[in-house]
PDB file of N, CA and C in Angstrom:
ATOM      1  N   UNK A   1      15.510  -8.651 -67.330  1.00  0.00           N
ATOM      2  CA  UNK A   1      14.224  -9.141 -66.896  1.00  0.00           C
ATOM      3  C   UNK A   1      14.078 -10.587 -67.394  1.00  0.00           C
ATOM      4  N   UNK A   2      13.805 -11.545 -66.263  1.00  0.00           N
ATOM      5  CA  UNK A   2      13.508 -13.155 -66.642  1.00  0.00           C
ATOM      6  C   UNK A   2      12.403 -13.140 -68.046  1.00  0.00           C
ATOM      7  N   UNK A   3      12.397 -14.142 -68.712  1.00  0.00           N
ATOM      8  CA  UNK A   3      11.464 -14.496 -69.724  1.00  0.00           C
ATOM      9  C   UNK A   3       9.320 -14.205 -68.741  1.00  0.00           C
ATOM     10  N   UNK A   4       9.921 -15.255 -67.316  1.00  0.00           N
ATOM     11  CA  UNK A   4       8.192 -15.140 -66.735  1.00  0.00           C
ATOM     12  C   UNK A   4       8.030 -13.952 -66.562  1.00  0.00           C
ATOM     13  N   UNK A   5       9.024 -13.565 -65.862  1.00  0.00           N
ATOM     14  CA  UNK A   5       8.516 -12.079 -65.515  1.00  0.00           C
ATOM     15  C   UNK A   5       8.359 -10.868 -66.572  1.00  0.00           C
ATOM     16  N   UNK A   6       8.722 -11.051 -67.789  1.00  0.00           N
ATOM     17  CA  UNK A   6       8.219 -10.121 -68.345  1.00  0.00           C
ATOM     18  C   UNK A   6       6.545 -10.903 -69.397  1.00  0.00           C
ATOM     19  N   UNK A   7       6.659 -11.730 -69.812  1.00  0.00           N
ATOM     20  CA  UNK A   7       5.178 -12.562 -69.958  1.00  0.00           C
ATOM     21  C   UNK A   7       4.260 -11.872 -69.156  1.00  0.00           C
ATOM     22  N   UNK A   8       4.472 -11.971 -67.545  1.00  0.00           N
ATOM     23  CA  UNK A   8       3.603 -11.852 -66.371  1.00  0.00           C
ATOM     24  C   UNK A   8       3.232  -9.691 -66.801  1.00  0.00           C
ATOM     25  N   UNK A   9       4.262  -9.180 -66.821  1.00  0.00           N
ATOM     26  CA  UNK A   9       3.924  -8.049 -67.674  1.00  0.00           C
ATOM     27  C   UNK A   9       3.235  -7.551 -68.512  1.00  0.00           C
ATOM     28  N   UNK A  10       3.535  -8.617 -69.264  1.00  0.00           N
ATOM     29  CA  UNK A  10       2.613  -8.513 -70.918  1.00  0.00           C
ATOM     30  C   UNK A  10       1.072  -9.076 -70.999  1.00  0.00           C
ATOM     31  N   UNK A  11       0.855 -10.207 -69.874  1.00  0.00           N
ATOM     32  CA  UNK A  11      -0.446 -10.759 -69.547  1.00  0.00           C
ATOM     33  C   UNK A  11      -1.387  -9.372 -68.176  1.00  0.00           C
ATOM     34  N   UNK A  12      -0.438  -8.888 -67.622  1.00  0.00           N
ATOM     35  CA  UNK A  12      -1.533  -7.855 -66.476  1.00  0.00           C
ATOM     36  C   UNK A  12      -1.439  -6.624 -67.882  1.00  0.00           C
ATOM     37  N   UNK A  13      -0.885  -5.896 -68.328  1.00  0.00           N
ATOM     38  CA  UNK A  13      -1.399  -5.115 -69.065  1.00  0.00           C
ATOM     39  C   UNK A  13      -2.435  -5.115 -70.046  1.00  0.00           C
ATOM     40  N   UNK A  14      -2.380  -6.446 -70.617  1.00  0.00           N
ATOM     41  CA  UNK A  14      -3.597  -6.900 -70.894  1.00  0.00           C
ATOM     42  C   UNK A  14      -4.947  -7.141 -70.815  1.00  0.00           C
ATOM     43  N   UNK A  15      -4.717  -7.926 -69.462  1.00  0.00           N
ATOM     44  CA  UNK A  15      -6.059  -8.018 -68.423  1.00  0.00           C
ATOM     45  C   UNK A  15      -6.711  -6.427 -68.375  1.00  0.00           C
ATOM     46  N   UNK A  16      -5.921  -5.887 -68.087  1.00  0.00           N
ATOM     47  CA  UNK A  16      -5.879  -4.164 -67.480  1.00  0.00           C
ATOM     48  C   UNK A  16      -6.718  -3.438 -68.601  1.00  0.00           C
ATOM     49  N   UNK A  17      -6.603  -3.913 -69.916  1.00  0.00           N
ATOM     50  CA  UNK A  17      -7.034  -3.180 -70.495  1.00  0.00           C
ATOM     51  C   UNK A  17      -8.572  -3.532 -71.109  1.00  0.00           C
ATOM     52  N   UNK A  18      -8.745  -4.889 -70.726  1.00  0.00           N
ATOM     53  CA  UNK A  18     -10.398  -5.561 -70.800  1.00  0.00           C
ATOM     54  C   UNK A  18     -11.195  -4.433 -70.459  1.00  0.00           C
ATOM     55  N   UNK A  19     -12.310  -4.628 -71.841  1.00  0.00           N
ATOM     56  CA  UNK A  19     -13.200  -3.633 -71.591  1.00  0.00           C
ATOM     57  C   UNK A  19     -14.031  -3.405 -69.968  1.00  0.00           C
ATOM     58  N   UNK A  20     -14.442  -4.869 -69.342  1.00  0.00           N
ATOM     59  CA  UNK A  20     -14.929  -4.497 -68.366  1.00  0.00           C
ATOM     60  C   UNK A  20     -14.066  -4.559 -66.638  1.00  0.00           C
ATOM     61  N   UNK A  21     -12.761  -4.317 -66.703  1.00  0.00           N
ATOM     62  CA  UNK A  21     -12.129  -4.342 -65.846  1.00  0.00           C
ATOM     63  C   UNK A  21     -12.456  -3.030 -65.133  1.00  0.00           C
ATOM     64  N   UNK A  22     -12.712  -2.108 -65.262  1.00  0.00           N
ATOM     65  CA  UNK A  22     -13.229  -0.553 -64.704  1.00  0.00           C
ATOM     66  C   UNK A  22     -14.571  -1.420 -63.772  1.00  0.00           C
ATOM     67  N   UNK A  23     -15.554  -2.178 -64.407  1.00  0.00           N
ATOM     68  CA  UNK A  23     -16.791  -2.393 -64.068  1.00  0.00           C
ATOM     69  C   UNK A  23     -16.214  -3.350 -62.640  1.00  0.00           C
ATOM     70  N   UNK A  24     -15.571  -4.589 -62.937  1.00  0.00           N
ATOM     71  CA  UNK A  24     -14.688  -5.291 -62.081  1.00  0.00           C
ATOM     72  C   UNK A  24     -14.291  -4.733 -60.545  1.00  0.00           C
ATOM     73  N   UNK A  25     -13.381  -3.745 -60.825  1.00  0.00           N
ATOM     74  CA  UNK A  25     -12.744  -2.995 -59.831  1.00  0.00           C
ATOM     75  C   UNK A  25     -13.754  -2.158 -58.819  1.00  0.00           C
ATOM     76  N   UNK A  26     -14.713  -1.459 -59.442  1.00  0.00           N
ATOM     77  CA  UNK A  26     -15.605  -0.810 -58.695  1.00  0.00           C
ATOM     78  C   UNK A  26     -16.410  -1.951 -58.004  1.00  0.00           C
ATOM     79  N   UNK A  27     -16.916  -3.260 -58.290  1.00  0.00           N
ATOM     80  CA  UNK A  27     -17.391  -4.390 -57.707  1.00  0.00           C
ATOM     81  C   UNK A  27     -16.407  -4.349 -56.868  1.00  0.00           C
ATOM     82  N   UNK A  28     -14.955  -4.381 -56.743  1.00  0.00           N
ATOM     83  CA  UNK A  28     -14.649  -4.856 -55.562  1.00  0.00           C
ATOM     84  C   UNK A  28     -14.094  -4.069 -54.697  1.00  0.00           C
ATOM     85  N   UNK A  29     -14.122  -2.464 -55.130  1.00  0.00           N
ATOM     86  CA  UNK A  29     -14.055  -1.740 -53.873  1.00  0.00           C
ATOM     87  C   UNK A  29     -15.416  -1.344 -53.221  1.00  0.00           C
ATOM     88  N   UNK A  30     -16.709  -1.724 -53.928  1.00  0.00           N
ATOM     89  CA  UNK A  30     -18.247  -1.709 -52.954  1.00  0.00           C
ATOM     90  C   UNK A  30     -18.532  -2.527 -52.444  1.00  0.00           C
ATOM     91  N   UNK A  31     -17.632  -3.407 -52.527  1.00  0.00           N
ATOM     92  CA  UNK A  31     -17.643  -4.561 -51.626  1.00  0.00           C
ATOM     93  C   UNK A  31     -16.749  -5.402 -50.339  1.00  0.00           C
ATOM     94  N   UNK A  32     -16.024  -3.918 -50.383  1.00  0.00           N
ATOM     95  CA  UNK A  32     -14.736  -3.652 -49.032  1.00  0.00           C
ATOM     96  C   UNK A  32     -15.460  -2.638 -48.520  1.00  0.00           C
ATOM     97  N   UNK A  33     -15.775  -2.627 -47.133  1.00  0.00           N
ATOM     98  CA  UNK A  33     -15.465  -1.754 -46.086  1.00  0.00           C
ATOM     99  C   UNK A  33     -16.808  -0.904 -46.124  1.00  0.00           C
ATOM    100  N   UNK A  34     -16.833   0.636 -45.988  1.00  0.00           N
ATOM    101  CA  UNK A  34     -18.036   1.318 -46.159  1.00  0.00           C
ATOM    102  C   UNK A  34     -18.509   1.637 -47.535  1.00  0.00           C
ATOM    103  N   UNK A  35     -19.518   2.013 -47.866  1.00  0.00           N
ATOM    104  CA  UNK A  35     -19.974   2.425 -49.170  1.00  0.00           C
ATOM    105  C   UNK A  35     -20.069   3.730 -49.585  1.00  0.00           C
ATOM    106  N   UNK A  36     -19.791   4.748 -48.498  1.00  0.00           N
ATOM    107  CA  UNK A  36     -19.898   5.793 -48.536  1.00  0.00           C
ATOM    108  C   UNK A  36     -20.968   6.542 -48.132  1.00  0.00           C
ATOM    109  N   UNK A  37     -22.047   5.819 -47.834  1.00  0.00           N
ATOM    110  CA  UNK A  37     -23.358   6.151 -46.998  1.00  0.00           C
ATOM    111  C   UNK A  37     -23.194   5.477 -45.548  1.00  0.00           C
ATOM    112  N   UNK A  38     -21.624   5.284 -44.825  1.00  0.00           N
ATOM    113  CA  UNK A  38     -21.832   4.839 -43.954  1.00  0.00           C
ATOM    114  C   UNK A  38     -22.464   3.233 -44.094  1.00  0.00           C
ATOM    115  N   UNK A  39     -22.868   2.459 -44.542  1.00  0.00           N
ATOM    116  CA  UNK A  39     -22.848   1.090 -44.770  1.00  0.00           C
ATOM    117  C   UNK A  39     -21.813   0.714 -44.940  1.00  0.00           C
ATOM    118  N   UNK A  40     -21.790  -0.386 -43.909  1.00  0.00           N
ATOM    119  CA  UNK A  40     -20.211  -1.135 -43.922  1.00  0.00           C
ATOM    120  C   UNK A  40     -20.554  -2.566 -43.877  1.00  0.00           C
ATOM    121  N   UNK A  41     -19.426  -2.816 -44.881  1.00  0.00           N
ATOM    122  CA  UNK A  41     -19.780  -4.510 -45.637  1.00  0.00           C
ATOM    123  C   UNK A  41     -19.011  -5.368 -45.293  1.00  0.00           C
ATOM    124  N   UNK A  42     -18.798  -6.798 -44.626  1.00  0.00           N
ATOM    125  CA  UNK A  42     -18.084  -7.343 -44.285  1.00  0.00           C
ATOM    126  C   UNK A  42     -17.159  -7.773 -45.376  1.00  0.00           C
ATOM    127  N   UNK A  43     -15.890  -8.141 -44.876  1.00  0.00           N
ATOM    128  CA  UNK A  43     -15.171  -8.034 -45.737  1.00  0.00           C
ATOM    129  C   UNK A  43     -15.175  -9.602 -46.517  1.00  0.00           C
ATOM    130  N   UNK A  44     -14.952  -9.544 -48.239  1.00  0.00           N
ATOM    131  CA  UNK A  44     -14.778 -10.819 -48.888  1.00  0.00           C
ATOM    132  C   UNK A  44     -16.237 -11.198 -49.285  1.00  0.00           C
ATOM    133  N   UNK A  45     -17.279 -10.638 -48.767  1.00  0.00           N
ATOM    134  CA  UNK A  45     -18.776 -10.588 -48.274  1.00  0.00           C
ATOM    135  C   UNK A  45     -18.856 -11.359 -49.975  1.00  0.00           C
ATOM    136  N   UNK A  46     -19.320 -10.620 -50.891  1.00  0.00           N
ATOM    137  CA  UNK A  46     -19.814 -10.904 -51.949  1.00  0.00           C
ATOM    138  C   UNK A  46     -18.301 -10.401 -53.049  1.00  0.00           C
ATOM    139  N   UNK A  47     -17.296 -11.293 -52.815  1.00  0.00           N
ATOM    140  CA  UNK A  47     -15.974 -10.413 -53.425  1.00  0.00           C
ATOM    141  C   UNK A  47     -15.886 -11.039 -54.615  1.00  0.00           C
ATOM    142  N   UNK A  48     -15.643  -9.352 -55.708  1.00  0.00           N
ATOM    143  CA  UNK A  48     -14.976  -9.895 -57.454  1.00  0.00           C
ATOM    144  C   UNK A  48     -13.960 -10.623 -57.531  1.00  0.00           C
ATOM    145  N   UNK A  49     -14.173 -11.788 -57.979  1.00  0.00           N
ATOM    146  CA  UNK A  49     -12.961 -12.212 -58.195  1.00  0.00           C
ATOM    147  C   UNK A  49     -12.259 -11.635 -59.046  1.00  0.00           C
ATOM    148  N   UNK A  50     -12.876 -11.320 -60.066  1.00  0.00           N
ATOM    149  CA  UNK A  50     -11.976 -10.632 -61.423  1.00  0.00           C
ATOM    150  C   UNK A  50     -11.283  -9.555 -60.607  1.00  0.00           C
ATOM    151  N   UNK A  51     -12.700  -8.610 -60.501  1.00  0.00           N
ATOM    152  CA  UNK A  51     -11.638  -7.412 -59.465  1.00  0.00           C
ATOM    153  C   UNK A  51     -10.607  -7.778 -58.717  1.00  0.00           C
ATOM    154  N   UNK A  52     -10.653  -8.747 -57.502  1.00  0.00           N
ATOM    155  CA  UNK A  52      -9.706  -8.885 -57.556  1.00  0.00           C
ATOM    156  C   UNK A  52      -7.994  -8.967 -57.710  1.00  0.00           C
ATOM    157  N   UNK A  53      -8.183  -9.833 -58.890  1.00  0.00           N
ATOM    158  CA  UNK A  53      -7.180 -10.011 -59.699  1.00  0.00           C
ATOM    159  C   UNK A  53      -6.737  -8.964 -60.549  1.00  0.00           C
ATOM    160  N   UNK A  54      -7.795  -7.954 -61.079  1.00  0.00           N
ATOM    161  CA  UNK A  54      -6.983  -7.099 -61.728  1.00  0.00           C
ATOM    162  C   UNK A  54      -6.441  -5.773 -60.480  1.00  0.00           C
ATOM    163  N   UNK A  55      -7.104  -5.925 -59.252  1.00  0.00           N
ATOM    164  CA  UNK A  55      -6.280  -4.586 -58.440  1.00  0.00           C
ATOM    165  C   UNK A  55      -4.442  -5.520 -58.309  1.00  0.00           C
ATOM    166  N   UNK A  56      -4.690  -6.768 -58.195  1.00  0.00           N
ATOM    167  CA  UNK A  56      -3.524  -7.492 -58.272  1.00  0.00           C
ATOM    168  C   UNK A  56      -2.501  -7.616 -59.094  1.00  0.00           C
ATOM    169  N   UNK A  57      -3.432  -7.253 -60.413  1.00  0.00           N
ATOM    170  CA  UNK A  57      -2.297  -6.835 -61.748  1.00  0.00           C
ATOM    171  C   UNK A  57      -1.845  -5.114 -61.225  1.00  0.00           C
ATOM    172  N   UNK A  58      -2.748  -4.334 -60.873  1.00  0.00           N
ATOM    173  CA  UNK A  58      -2.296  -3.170 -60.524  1.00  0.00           C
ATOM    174  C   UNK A  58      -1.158  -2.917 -59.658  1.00  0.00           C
ATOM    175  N   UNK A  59      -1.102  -3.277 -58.613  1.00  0.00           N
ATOM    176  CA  UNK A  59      -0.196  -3.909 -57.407  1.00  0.00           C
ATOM    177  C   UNK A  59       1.413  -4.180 -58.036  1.00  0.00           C
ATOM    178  N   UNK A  60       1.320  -5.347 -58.962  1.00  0.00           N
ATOM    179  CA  UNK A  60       2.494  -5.346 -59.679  1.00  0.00           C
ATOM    180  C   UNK A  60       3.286  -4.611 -60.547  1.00  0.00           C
ATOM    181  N   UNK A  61       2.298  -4.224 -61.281  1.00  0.00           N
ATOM    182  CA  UNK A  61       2.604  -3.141 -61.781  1.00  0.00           C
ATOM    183  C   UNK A  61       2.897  -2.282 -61.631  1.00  0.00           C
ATOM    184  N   UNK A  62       2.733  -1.699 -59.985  1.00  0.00           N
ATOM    185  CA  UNK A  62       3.388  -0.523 -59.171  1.00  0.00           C
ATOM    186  C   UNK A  62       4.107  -0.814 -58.084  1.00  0.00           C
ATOM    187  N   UNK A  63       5.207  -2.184 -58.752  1.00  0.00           N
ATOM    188  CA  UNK A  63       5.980  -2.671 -57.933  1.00  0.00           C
ATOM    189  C   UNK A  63       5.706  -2.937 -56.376  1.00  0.00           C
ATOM    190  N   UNK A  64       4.677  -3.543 -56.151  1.00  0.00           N
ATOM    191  CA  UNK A  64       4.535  -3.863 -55.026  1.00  0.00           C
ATOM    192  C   UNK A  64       4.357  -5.531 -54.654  1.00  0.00           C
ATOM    193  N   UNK A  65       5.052  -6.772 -55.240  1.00  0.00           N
ATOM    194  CA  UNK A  65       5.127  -7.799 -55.519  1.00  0.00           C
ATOM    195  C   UNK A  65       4.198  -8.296 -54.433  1.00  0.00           C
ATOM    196  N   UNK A  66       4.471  -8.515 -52.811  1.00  0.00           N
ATOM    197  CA  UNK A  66       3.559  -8.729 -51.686  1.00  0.00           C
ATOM    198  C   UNK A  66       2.302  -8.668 -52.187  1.00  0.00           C
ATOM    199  N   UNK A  67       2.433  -7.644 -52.109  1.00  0.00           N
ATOM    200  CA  UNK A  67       0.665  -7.200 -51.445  1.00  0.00           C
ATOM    201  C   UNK A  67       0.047  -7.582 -53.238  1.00  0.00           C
ATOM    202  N   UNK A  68       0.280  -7.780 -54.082  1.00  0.00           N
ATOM    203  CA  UNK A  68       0.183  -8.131 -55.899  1.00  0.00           C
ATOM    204  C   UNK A  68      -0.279  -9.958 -55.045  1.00  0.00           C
ATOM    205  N   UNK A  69       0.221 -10.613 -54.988  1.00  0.00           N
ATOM    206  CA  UNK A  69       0.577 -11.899 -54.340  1.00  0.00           C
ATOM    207  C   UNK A  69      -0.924 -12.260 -53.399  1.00  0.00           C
ATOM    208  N   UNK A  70      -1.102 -11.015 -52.524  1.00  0.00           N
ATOM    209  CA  UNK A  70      -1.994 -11.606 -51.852  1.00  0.00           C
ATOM    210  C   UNK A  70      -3.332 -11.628 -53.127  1.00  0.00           C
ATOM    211  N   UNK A  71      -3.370 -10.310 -53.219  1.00  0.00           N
ATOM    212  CA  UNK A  71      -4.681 -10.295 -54.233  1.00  0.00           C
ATOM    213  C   UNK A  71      -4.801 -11.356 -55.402  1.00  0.00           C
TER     214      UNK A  71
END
């Protein structure tokens, strides 16, 4: 494993484990698509950035480099 790429490891597990990354993530899946009452939100509308970034640490972390990249 390269030196970045394991850094890049050691920095998303990190992130991942911020107390409010749970709070993060749920911001940015109520803010994709329906809400579950049938309200549907345009997409990017009001989007976490943090969330974001940490479904993006998730992504990598489950080897999915692409789709890690876009987020």
């Amino acid at each position: 494993m390269t030196r970045a790429r394991r850094q890049l490891s050691v920095l998303t597990r990190l992130y991942l484990k911020d107390a409010q990354a749970v709070r993060h993530v749920e911001e940015l899946a109520a803010s994709l698509g329906d809400d579950g009452d049938g309200n549907r939100h345009p997409p990017f509308k009001n989007l976490d950035i943090d969330g974001a970034q940490l479904f993006g640490c998730m992504l990598h972390l489950a080897s999915h480099p692409q789709s890690a990249q876009f987020w």
